[in-house]
C-alpha atoms as a PDB file:
ATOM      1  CA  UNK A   1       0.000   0.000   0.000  1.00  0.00           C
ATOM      2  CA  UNK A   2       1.152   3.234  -0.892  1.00  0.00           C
ATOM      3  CA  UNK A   3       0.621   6.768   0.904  1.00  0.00           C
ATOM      4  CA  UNK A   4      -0.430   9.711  -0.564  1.00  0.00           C
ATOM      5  CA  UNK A   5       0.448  13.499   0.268  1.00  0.00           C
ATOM      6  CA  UNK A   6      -0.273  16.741  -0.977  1.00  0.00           C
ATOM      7  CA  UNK A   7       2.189  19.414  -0.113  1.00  0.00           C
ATOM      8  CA  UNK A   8       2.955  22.993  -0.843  1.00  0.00           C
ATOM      9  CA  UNK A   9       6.620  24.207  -2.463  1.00  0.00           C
ATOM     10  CA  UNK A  10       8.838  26.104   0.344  1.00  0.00           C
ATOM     11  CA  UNK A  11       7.178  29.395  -0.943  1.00  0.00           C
ATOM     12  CA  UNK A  12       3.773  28.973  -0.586  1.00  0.00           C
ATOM     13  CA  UNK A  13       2.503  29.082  -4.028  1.00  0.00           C
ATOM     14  CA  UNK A  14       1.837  25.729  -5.676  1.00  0.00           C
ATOM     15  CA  UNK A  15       1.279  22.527  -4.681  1.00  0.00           C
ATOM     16  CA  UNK A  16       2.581  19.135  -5.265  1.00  0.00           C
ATOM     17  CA  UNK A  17       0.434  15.809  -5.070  1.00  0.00           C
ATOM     18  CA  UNK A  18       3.026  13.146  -3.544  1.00  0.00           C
ATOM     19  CA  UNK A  19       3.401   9.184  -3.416  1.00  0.00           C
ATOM     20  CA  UNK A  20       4.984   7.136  -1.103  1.00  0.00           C
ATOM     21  CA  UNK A  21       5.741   3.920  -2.697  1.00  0.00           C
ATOM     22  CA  UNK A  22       5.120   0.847  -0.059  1.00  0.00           C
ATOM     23  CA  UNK A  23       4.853   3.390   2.847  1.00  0.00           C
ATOM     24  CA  UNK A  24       8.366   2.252   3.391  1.00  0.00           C
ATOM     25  CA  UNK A  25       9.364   6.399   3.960  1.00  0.00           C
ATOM     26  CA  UNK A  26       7.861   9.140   6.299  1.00  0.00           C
ATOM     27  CA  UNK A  27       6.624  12.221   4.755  1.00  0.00           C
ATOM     28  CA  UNK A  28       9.413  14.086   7.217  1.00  0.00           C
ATOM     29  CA  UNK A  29      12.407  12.446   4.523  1.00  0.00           C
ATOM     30  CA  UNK A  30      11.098  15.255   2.339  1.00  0.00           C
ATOM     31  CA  UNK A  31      13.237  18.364   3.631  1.00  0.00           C
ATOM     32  CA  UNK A  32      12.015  20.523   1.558  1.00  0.00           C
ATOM     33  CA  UNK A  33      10.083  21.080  -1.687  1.00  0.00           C
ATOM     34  CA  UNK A  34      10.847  23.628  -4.506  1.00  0.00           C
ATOM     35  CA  UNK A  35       8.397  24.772  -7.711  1.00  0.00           C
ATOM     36  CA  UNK A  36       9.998  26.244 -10.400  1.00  0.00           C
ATOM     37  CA  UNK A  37       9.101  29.995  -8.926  1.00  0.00           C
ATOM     38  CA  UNK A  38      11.437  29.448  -5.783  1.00  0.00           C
ATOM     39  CA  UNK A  39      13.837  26.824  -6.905  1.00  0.00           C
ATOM     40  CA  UNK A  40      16.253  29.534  -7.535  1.00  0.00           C
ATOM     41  CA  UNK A  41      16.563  29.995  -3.815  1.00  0.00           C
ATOM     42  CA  UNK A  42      18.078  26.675  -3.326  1.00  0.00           C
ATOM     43  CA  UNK A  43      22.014  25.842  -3.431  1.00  0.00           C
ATOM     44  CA  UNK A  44      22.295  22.860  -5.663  1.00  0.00           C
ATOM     45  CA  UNK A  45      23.076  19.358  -3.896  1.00  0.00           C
ATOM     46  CA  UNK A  46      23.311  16.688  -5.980  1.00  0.00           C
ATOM     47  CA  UNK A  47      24.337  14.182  -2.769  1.00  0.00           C
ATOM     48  CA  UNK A  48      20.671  15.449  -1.372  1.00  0.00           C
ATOM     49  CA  UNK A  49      17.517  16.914  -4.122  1.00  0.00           C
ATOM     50  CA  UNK A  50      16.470  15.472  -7.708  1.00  0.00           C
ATOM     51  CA  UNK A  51      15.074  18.341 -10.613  1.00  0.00           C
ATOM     52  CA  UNK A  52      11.994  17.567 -12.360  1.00  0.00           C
ATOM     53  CA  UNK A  53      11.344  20.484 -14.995  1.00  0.00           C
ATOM     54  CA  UNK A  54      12.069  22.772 -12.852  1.00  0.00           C
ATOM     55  CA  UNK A  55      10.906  21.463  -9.222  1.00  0.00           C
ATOM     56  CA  UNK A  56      13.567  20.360  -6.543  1.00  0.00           C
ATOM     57  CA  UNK A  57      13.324  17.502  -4.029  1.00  0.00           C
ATOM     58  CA  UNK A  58      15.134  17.966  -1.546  1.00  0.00           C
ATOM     59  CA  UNK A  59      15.768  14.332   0.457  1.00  0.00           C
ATOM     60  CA  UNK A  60      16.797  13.768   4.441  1.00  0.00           C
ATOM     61  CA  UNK A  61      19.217  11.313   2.761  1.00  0.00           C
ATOM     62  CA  UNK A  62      20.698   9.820   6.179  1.00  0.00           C
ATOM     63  CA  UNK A  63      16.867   9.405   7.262  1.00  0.00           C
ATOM     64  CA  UNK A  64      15.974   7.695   4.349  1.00  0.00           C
ATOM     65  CA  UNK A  65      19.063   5.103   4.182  1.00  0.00           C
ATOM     66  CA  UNK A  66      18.070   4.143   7.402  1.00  0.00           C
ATOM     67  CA  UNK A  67      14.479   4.092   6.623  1.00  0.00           C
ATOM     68  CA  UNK A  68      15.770   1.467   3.496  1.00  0.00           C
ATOM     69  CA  UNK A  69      17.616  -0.059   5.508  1.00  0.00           C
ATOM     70  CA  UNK A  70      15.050  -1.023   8.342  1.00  0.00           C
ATOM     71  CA  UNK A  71      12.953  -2.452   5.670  1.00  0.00           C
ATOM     72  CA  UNK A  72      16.232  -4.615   4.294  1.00  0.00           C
ATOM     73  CA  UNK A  73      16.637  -2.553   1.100  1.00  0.00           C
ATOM     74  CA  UNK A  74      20.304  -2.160   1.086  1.00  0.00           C
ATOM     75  CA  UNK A  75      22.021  -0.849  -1.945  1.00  0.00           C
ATOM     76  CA  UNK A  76      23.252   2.901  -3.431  1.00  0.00           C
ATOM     77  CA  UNK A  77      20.465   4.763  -2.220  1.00  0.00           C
ATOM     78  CA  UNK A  78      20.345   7.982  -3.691  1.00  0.00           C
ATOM     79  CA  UNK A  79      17.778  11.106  -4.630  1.00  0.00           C
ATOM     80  CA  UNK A  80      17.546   9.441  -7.925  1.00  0.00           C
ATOM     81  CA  UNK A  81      17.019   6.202  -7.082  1.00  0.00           C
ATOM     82  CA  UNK A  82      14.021   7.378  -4.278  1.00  0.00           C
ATOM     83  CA  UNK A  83      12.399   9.527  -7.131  1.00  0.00           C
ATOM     84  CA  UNK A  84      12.653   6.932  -9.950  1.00  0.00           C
ATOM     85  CA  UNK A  85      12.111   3.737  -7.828  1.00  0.00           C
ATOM     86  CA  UNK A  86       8.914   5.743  -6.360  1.00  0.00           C
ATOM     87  CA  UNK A  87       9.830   5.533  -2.554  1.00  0.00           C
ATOM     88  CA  UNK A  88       8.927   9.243  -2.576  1.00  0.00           C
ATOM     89  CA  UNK A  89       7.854  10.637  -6.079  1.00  0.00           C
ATOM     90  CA  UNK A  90       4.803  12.468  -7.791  1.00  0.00           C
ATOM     91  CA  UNK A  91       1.973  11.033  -7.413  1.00  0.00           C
ATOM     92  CA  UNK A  92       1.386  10.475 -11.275  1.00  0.00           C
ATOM     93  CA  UNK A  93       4.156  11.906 -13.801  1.00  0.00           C
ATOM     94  CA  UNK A  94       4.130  15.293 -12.744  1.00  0.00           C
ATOM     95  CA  UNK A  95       3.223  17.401  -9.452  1.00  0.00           C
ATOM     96  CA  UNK A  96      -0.062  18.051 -10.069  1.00  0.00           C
ATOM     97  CA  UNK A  97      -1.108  15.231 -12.096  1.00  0.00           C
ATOM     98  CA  UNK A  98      -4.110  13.805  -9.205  1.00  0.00           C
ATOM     99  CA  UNK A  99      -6.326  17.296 -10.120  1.00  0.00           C
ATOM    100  CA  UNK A 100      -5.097  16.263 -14.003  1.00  0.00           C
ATOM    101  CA  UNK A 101      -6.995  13.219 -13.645  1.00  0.00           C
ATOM    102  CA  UNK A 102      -9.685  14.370 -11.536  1.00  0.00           C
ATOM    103  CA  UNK A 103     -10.819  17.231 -14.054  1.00  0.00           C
ATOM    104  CA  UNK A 104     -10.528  14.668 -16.731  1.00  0.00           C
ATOM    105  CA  UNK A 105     -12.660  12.148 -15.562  1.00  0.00           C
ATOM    106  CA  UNK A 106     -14.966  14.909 -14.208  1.00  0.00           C
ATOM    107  CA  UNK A 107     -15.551  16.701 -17.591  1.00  0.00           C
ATOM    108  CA  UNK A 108     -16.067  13.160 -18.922  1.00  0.00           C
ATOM    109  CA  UNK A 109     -18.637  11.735 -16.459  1.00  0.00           C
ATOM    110  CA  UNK A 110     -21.366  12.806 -18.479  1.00  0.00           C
ATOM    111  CA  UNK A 111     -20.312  10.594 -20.941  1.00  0.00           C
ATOM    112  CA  UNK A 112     -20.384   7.321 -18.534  1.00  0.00           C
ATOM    113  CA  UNK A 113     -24.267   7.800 -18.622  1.00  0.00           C
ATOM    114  CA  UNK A 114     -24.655   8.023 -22.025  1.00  0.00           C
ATOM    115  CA  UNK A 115     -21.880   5.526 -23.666  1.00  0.00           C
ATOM    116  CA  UNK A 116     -19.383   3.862 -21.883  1.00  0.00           C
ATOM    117  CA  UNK A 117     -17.102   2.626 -24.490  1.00  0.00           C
ATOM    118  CA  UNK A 118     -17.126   6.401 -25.173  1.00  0.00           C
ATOM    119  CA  UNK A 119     -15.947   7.719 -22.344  1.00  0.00           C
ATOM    120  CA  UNK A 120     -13.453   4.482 -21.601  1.00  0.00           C
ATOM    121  CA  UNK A 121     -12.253   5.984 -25.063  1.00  0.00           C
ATOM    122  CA  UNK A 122     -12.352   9.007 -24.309  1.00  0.00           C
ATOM    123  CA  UNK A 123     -10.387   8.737 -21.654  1.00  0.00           C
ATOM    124  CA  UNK A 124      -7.893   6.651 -22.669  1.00  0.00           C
ATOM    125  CA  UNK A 125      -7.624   9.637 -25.768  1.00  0.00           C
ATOM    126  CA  UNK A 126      -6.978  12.138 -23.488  1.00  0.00           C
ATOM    127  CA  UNK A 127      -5.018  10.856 -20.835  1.00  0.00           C
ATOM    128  CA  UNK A 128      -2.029   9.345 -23.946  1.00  0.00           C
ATOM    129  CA  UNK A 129      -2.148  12.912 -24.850  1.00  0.00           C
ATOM    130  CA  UNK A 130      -1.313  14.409 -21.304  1.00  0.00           C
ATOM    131  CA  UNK A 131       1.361  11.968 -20.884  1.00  0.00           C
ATOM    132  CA  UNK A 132       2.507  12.644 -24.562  1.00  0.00           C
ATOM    133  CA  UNK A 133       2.797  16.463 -23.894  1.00  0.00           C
ATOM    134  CA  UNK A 134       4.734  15.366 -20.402  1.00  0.00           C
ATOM    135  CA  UNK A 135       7.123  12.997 -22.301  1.00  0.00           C
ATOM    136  CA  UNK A 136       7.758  16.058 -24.599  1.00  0.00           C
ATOM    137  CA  UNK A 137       7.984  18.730 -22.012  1.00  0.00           C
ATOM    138  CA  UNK A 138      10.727  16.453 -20.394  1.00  0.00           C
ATOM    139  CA  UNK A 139       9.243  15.278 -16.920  1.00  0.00           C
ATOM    140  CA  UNK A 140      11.158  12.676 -15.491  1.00  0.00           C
ATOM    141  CA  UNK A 141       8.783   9.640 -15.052  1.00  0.00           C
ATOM    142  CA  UNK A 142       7.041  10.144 -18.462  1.00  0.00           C
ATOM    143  CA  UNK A 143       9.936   9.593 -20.347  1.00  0.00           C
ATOM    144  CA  UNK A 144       9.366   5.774 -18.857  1.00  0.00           C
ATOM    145  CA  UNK A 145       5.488   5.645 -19.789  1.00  0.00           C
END
């Protein structure tokens, strides 16, 4: 089972919709959490954050070896490997891809009443071409979808 989070960037102005793959980390291994409008604050550390188009991770790296390591997943654990592996990751492909798929499936509900192949198709339509335009616009884990 995986946990879920939503959590604003450090300064205050967008939000980020977060997965927690196996609930093997605690939200509190996320130091801090950068959108592109206050990444710029931050002092690169590659030993510590991961980019995504333009957001920063930043990981409690100590806390989460041990965290690993309690749960006998030994190996080089690094940002990369927590973002990619989805120990702590969007929740989707991007930040805000949970309100992606809720408006989606909300603006297509009607459909469900009237022809559900439709909207299955529909669906299916739409959501290729949001990960399409993610793949394109670079984001990290669509460029493995």
């Amino acid at each position: 089972m995986c946990m879920q989070q939503s959590r604003s960037c450090k300064c205050g102005r967008n939000m980020a919709y977060l997965s927690y793959r196996d609930n093997v980390l605690v939200p509190e291994i996320l130091f801090n959490l950068y959108c592109p409008e206050c990444s710029h604050q931050v002092e690169w550390d590659a030993g510590s954050m991961v980019k995504d188009c333009g957001w920063i991770l930043e990981y409690d790296m100590p806390g989460a070896r041990f965290c690993m390591t309690q749960r006998g997943l030994n190996g080089p654990i690094t940002p990369e490997f927590l973002f990619e592996e989805g120990y702590l990751t969007w929740q989707g492909f991007s930040p805000l891809d949970h309100e992606v798929n809720s408006r989606l499936h909300e603006r297509l509900a009607p459909l469900v009443k009237e022809d559900m192949q439709k909207y299955l198709q529909a669906l299916k339509t739409e959501w290729l071409a949001h990960v399409a335009a993610l793949k394109a616009a670079g984001w990290r884990k669509a460029q493995q979808a």
